[in-house]
Protein backbone atom coordinates (compact mmCIF):
# COMPACT_ATOMS: atom_id res chain seq x y z
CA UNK A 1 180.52 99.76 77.80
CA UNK A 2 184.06 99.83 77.85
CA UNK A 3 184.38 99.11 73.69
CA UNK A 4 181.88 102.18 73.71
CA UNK A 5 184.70 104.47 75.48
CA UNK A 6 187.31 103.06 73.75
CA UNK A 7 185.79 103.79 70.26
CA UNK A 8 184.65 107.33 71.58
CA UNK A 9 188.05 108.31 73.02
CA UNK A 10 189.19 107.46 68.91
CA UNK A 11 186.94 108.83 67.17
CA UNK A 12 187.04 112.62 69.61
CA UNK A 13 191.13 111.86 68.91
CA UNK A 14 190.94 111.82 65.18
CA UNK A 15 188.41 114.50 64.92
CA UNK A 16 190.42 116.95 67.40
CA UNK A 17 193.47 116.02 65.13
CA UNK A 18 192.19 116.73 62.15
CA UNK A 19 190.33 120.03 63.75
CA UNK A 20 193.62 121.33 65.30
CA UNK A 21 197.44 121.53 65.38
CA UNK A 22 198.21 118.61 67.59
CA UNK A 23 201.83 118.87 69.50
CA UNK A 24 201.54 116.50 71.47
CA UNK A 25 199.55 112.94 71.30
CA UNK A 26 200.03 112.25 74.59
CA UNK A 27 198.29 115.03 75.99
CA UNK A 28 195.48 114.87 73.25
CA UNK A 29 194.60 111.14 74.72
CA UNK A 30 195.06 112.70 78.78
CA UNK A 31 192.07 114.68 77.47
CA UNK A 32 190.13 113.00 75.45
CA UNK A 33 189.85 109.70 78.11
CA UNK A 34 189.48 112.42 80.90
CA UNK A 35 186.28 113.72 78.66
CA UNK A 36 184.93 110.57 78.00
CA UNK A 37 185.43 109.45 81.44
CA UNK A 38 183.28 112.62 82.38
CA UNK A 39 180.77 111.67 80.20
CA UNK A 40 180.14 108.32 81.28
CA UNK A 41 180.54 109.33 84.73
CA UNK A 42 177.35 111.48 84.37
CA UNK A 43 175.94 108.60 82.48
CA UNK A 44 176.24 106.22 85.47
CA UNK A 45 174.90 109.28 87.85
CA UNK A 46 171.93 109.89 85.52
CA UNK A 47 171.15 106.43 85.78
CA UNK A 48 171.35 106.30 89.77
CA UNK A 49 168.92 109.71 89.78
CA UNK A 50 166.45 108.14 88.01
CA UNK A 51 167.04 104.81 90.14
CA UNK A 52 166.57 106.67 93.28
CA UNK A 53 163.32 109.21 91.99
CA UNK A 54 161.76 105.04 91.25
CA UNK A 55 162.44 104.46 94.77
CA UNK A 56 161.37 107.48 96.46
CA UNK A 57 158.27 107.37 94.58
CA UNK A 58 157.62 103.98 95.49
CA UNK A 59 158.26 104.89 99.24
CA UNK A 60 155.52 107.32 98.76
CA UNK A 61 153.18 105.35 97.33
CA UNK A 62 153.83 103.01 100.56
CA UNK A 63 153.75 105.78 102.84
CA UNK A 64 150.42 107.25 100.69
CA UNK A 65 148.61 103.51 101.63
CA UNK A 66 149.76 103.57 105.14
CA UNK A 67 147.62 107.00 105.98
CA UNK A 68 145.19 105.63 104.38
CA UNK A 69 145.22 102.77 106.61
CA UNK A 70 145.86 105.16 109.05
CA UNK A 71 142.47 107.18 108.51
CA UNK A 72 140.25 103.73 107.82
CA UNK A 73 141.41 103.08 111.59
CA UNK A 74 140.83 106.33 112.89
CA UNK A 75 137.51 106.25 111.38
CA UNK A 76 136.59 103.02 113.18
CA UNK A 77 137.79 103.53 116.51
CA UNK A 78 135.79 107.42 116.33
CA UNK A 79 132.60 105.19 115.89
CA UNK A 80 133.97 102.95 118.37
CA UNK A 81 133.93 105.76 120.76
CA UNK A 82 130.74 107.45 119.84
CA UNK A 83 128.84 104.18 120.72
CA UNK A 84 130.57 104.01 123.97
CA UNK A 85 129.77 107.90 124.61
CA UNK A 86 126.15 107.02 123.93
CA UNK A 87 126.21 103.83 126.06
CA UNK A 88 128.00 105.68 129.22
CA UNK A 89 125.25 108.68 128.73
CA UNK A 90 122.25 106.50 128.52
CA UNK A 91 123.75 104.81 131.36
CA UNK A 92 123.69 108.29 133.46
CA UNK A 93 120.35 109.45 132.68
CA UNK A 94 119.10 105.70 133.85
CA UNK A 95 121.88 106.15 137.03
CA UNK A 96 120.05 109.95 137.50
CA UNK A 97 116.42 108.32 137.07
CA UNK A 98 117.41 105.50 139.60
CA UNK A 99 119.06 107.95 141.81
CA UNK A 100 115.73 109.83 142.86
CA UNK A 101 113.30 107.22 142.67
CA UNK A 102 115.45 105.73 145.39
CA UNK A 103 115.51 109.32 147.63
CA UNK A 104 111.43 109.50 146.67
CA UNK A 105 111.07 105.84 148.08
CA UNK A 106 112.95 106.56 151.16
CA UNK A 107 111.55 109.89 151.59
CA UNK A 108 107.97 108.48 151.40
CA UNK A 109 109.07 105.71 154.19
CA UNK A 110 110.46 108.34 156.43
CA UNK A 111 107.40 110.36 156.11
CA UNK A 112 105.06 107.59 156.95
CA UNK A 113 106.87 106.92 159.64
């Protein structure tokens, strides 16, 4: 990378020299590395954009699987809890059923009585 610079800071210098009126060749090469610099400073920064969008989508592909997790669990424990609602009801109406036979046993004794 560094021959790349080098060869593009020379070839911007000869083509700004033969483009302009060059007084001094100092300056000329204080802004033509200062360009190049630039350029492969938003080289390196393109390059760590599209490093990071990888990453970020990959964290949302992660996240994505995790909710769907998420919902496959959800789904379970709902029937989970529907079967217990059902149990615990059937258990009341049997509770309720057991309930007054017992008071229509005990009200039959005390009547007999």
């Amino acid at each position: 990378m560094e021959k790349n610079v080098e060869a593009m800071v020379e070839i911007l210098e000869q083509e700004l020299e033969g483009a302009f009126e060059v007084k001094d060749r100092k300056s000329l090469h204080r802004y033509v590395v200062l360009l190049t610099e630039n350029v492969v400073k938003k080289e390196n920064y393109e390059k760590k954009q599209a490093e990071i969008r990888s990453d970020i989508r990959a964290l949302t592909e992660v996240i994505k699987q995790g909710f769907e997790r998420m919902d496959e669990r959800f789904g379970e424990v709902n029937v989970h809890l529907t079967d217990i609602s059902t149990k615990m009801f059937h258990f009341m109406v049997w509770s309720f059923g057991f309930s007054v036979t017992q008071a229509g046993v005990i009200i039959g004794v005390l009547k007999s009585l």
